[in-house]
PDB file of N, CA and C in Angstrom:
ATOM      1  N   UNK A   1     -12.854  -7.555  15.143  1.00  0.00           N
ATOM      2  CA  UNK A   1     -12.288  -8.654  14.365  1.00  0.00           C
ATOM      3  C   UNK A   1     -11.131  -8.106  13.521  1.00  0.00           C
ATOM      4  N   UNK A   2      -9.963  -8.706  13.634  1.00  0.00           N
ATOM      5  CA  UNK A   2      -8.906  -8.382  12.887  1.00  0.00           C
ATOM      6  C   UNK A   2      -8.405  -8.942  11.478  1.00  0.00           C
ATOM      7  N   UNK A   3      -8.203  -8.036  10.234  1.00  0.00           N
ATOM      8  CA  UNK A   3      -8.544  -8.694   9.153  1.00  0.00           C
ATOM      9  C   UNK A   3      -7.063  -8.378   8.839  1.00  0.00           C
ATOM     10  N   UNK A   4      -6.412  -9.971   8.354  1.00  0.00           N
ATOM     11  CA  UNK A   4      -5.081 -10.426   7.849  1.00  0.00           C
ATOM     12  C   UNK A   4      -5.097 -10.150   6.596  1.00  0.00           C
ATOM     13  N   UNK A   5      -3.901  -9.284   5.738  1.00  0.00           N
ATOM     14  CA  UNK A   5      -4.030  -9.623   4.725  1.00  0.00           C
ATOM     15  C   UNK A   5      -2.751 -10.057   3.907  1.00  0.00           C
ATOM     16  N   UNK A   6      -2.965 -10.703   3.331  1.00  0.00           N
ATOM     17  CA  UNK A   6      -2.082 -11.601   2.971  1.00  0.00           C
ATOM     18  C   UNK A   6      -1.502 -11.309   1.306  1.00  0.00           C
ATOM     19  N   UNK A   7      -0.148 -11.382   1.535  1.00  0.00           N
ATOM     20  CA  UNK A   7       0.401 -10.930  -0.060  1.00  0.00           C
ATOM     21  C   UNK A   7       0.373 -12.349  -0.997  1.00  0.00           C
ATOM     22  N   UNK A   8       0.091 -11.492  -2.303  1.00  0.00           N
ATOM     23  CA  UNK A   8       0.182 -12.380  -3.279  1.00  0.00           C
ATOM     24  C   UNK A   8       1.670 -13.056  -3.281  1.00  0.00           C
ATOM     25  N   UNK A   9       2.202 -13.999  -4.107  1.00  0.00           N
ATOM     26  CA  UNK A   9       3.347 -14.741  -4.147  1.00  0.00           C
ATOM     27  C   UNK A   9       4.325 -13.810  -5.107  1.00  0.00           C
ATOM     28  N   UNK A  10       3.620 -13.111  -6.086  1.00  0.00           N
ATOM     29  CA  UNK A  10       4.099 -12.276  -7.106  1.00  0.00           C
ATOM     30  C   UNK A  10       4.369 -11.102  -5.885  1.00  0.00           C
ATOM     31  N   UNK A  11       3.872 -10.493  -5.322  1.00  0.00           N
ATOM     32  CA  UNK A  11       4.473  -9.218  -4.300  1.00  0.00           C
ATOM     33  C   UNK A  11       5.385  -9.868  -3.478  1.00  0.00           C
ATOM     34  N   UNK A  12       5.581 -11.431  -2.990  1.00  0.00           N
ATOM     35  CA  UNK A  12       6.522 -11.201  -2.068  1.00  0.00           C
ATOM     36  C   UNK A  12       7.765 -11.329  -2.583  1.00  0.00           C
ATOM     37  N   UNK A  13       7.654 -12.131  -4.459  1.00  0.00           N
ATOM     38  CA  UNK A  13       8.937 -11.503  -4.952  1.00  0.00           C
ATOM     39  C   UNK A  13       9.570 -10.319  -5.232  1.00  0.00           C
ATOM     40  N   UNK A  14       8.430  -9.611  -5.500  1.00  0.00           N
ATOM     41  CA  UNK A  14       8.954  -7.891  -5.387  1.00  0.00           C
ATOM     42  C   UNK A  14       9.580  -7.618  -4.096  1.00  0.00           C
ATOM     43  N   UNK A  15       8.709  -7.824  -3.248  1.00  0.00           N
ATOM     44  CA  UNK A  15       9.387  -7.593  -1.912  1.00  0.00           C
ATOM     45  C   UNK A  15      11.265  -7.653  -1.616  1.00  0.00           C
ATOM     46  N   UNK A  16      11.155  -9.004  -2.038  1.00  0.00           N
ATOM     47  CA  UNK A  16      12.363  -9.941  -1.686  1.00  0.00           C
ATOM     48  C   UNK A  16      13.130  -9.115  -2.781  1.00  0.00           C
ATOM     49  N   UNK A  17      12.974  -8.892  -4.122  1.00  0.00           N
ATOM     50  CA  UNK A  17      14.088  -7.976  -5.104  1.00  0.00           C
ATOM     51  C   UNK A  17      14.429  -6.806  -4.880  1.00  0.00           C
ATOM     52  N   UNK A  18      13.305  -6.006  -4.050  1.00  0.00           N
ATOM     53  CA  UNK A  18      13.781  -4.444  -3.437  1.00  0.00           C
ATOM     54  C   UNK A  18      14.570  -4.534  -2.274  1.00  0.00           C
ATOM     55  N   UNK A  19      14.517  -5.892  -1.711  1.00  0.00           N
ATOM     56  CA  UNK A  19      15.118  -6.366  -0.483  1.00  0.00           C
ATOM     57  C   UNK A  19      16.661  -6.168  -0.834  1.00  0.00           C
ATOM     58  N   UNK A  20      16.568  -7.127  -2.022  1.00  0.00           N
ATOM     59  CA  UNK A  20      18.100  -7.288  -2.582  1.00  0.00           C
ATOM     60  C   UNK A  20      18.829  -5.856  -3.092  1.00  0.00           C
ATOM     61  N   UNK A  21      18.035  -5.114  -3.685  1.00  0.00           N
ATOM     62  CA  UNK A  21      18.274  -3.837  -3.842  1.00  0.00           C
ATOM     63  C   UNK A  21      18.439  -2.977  -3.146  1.00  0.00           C
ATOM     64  N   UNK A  22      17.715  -2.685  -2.087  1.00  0.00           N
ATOM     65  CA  UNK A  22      18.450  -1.701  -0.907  1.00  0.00           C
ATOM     66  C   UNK A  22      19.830  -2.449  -0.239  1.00  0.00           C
ATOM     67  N   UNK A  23      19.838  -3.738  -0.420  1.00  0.00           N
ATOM     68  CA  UNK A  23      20.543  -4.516   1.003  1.00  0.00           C
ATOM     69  C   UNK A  23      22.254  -4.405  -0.354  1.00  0.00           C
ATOM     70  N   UNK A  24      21.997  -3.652  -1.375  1.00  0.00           N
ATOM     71  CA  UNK A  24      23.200  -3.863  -2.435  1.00  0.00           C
ATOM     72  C   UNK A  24      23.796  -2.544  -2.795  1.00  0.00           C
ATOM     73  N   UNK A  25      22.756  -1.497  -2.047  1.00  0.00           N
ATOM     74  CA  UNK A  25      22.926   0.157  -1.906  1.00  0.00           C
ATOM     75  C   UNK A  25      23.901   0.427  -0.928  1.00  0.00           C
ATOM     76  N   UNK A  26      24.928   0.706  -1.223  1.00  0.00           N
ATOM     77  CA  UNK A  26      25.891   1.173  -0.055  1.00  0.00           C
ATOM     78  C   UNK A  26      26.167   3.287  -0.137  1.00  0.00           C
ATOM     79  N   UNK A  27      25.434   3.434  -1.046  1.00  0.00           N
ATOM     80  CA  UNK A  27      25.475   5.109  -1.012  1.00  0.00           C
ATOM     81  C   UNK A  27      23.861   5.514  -0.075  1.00  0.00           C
ATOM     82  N   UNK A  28      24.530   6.264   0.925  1.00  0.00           N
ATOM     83  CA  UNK A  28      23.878   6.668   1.943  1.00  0.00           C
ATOM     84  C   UNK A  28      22.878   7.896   1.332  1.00  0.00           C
ATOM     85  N   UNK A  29      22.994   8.403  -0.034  1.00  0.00           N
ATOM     86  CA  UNK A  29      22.083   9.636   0.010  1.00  0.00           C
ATOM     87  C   UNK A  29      21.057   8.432  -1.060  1.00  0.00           C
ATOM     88  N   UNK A  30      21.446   7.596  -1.213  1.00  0.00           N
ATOM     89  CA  UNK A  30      20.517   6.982  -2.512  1.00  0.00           C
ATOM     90  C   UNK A  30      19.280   6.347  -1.020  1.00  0.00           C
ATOM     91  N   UNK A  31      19.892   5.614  -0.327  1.00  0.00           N
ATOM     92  CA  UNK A  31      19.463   4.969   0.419  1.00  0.00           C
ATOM     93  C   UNK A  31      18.320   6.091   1.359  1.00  0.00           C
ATOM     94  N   UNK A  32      18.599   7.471   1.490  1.00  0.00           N
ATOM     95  CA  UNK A  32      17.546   8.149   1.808  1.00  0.00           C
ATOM     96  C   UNK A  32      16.636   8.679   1.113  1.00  0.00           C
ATOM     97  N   UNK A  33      16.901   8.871  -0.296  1.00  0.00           N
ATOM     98  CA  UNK A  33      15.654   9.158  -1.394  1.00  0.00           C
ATOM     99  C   UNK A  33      14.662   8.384  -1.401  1.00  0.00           C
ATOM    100  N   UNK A  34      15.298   6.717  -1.122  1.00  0.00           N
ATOM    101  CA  UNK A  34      14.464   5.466  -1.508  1.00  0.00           C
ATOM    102  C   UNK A  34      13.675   5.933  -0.179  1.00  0.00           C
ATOM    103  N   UNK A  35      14.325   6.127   1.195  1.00  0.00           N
ATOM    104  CA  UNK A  35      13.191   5.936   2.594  1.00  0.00           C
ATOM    105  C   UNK A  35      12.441   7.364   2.225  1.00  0.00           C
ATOM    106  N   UNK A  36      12.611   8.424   1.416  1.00  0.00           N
ATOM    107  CA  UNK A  36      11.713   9.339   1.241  1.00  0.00           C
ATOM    108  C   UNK A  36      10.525   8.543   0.718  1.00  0.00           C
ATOM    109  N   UNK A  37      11.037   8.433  -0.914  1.00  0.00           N
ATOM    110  CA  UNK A  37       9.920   7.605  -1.340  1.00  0.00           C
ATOM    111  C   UNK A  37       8.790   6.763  -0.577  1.00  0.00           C
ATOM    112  N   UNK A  38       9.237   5.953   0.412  1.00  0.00           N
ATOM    113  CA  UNK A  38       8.726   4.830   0.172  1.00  0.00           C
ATOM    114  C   UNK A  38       7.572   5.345   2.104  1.00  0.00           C
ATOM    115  N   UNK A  39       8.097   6.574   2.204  1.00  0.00           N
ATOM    116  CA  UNK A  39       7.536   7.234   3.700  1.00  0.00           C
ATOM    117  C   UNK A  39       6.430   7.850   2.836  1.00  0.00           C
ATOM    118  N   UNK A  40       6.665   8.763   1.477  1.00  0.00           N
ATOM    119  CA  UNK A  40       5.337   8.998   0.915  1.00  0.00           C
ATOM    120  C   UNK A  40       4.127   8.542   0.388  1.00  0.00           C
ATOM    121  N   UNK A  41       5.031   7.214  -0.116  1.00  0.00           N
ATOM    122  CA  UNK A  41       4.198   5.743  -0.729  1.00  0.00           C
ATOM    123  C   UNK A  41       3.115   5.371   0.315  1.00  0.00           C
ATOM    124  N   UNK A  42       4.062   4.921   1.892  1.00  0.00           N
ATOM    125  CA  UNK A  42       2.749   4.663   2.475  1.00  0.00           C
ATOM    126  C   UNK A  42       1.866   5.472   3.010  1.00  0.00           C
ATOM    127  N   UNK A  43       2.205   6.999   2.885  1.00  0.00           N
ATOM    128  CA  UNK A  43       1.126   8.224   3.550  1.00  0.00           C
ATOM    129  C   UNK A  43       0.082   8.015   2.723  1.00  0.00           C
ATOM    130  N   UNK A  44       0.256   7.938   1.298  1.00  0.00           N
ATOM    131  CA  UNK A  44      -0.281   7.878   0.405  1.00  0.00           C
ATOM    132  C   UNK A  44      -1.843   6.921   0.156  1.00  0.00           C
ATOM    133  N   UNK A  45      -1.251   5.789   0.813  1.00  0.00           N
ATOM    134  CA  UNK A  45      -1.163   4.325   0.876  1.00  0.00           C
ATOM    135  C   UNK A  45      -2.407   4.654   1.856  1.00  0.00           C
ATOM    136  N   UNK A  46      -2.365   5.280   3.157  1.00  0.00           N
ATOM    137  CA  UNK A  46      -2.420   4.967   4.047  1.00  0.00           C
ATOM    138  C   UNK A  46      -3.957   6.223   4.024  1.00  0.00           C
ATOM    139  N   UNK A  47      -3.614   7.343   3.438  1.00  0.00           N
ATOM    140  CA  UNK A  47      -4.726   8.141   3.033  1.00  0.00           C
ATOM    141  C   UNK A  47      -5.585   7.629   2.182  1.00  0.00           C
ATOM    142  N   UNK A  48      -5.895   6.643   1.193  1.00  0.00           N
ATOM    143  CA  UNK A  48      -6.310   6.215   0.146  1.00  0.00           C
ATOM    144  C   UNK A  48      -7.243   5.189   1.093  1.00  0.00           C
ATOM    145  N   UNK A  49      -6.550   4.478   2.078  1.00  0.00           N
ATOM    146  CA  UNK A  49      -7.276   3.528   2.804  1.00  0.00           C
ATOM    147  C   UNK A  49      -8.704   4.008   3.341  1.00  0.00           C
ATOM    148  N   UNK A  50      -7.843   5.153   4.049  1.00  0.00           N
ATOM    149  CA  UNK A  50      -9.454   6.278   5.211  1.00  0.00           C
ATOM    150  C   UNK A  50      -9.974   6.543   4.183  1.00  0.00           C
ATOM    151  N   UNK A  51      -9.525   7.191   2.743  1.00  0.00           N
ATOM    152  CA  UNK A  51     -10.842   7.239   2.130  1.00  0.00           C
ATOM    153  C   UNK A  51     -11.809   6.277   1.590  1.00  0.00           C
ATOM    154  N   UNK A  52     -11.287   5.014   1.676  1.00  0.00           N
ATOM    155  CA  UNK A  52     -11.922   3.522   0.924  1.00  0.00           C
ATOM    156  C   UNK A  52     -12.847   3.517   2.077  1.00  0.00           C
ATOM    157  N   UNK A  53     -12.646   3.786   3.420  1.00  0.00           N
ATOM    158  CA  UNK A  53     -12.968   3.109   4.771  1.00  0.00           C
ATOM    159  C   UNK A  53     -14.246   4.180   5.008  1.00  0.00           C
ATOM    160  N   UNK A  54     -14.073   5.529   4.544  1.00  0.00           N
ATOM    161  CA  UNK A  54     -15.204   6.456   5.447  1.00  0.00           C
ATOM    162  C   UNK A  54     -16.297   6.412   3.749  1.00  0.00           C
ATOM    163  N   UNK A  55     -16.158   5.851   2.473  1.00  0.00           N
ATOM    164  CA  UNK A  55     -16.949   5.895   1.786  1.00  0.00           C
ATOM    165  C   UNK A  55     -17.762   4.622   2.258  1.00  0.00           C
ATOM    166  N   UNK A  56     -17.267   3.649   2.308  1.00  0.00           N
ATOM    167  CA  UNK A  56     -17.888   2.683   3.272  1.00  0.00           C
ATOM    168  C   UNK A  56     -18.837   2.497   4.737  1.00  0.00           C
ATOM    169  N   UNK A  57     -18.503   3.808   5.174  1.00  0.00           N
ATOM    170  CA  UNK A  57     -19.261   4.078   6.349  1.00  0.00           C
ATOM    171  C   UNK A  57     -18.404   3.647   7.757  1.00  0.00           C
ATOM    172  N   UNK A  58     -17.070   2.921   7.381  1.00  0.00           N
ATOM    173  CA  UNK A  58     -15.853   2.470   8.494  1.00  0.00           C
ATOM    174  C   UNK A  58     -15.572   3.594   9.061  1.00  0.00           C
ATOM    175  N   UNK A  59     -15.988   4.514  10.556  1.00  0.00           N
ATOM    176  CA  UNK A  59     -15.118   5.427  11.086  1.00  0.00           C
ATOM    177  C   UNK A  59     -13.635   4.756  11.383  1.00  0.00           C
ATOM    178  N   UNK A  60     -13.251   3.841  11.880  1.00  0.00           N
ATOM    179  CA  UNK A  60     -11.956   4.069  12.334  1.00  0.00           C
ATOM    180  C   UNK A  60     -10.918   4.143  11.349  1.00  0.00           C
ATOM    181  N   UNK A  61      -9.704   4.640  11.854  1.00  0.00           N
ATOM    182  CA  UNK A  61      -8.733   5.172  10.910  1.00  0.00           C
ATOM    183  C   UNK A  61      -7.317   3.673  11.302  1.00  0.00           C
ATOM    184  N   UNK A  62      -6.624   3.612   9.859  1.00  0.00           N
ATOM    185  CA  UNK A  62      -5.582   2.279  10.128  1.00  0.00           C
ATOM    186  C   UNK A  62      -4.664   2.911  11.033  1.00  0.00           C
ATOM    187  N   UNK A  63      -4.225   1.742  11.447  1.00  0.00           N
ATOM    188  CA  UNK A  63      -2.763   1.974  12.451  1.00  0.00           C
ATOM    189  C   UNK A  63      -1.898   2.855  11.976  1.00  0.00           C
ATOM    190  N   UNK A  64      -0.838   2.927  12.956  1.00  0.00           N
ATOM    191  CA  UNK A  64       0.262   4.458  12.368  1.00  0.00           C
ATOM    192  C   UNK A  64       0.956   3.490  12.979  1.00  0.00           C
ATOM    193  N   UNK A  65       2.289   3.715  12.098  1.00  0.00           N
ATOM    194  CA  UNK A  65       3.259   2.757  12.660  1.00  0.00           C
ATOM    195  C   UNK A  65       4.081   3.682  13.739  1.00  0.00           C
ATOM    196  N   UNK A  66       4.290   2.654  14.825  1.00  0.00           N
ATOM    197  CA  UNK A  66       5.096   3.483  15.875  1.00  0.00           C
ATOM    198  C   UNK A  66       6.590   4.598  15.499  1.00  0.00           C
ATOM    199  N   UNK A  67       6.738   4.973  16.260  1.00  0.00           N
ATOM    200  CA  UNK A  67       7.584   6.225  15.919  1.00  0.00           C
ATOM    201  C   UNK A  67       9.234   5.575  16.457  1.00  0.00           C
ATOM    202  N   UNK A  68      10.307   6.003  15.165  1.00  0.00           N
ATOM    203  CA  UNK A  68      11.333   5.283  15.845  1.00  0.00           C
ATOM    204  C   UNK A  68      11.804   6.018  17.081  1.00  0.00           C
ATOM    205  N   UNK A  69      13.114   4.985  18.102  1.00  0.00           N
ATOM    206  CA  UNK A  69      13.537   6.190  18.769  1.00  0.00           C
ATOM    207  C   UNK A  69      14.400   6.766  18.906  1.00  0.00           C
ATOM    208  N   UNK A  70      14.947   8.279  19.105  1.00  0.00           N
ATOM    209  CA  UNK A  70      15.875   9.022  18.683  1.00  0.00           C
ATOM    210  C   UNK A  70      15.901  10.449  18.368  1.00  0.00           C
TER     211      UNK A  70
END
């Protein structure tokens, strides 16, 4: 069973203002600090989950987002 989850209305304005903020970044080294950041955010993100999931007794591990190509 696949579980949707759905953002609050308050995150998808965040969303939409970082939107506006990268999409207003025209310096190319700023614009890679932010994709550093935000590649550690979800490792982070994404480690925090497996541990919510295996204290729970959930073996499987979340998706990995596909790999770009290049």
């Amino acid at each position: 069973m696949e579980c949707k989850i759905e953002l609050s209305v308050g995150q998808q304005f965040e969303i939409e203002r970082f939107n506006r903020v990268i999409d207003a970044t025209a310096d190319a080294s700023q614009l890679r600090d932010l994709a550093k950041q935000l590649l550690q955010a979800w490792h982070t993100q994404r480690a925090a989950t497996t541990w919510v999931m295996q204290q729970q007794g959930i073996t499987t591990t979340p998706p990995a987002i596909e790999q770009p190509d290049g």
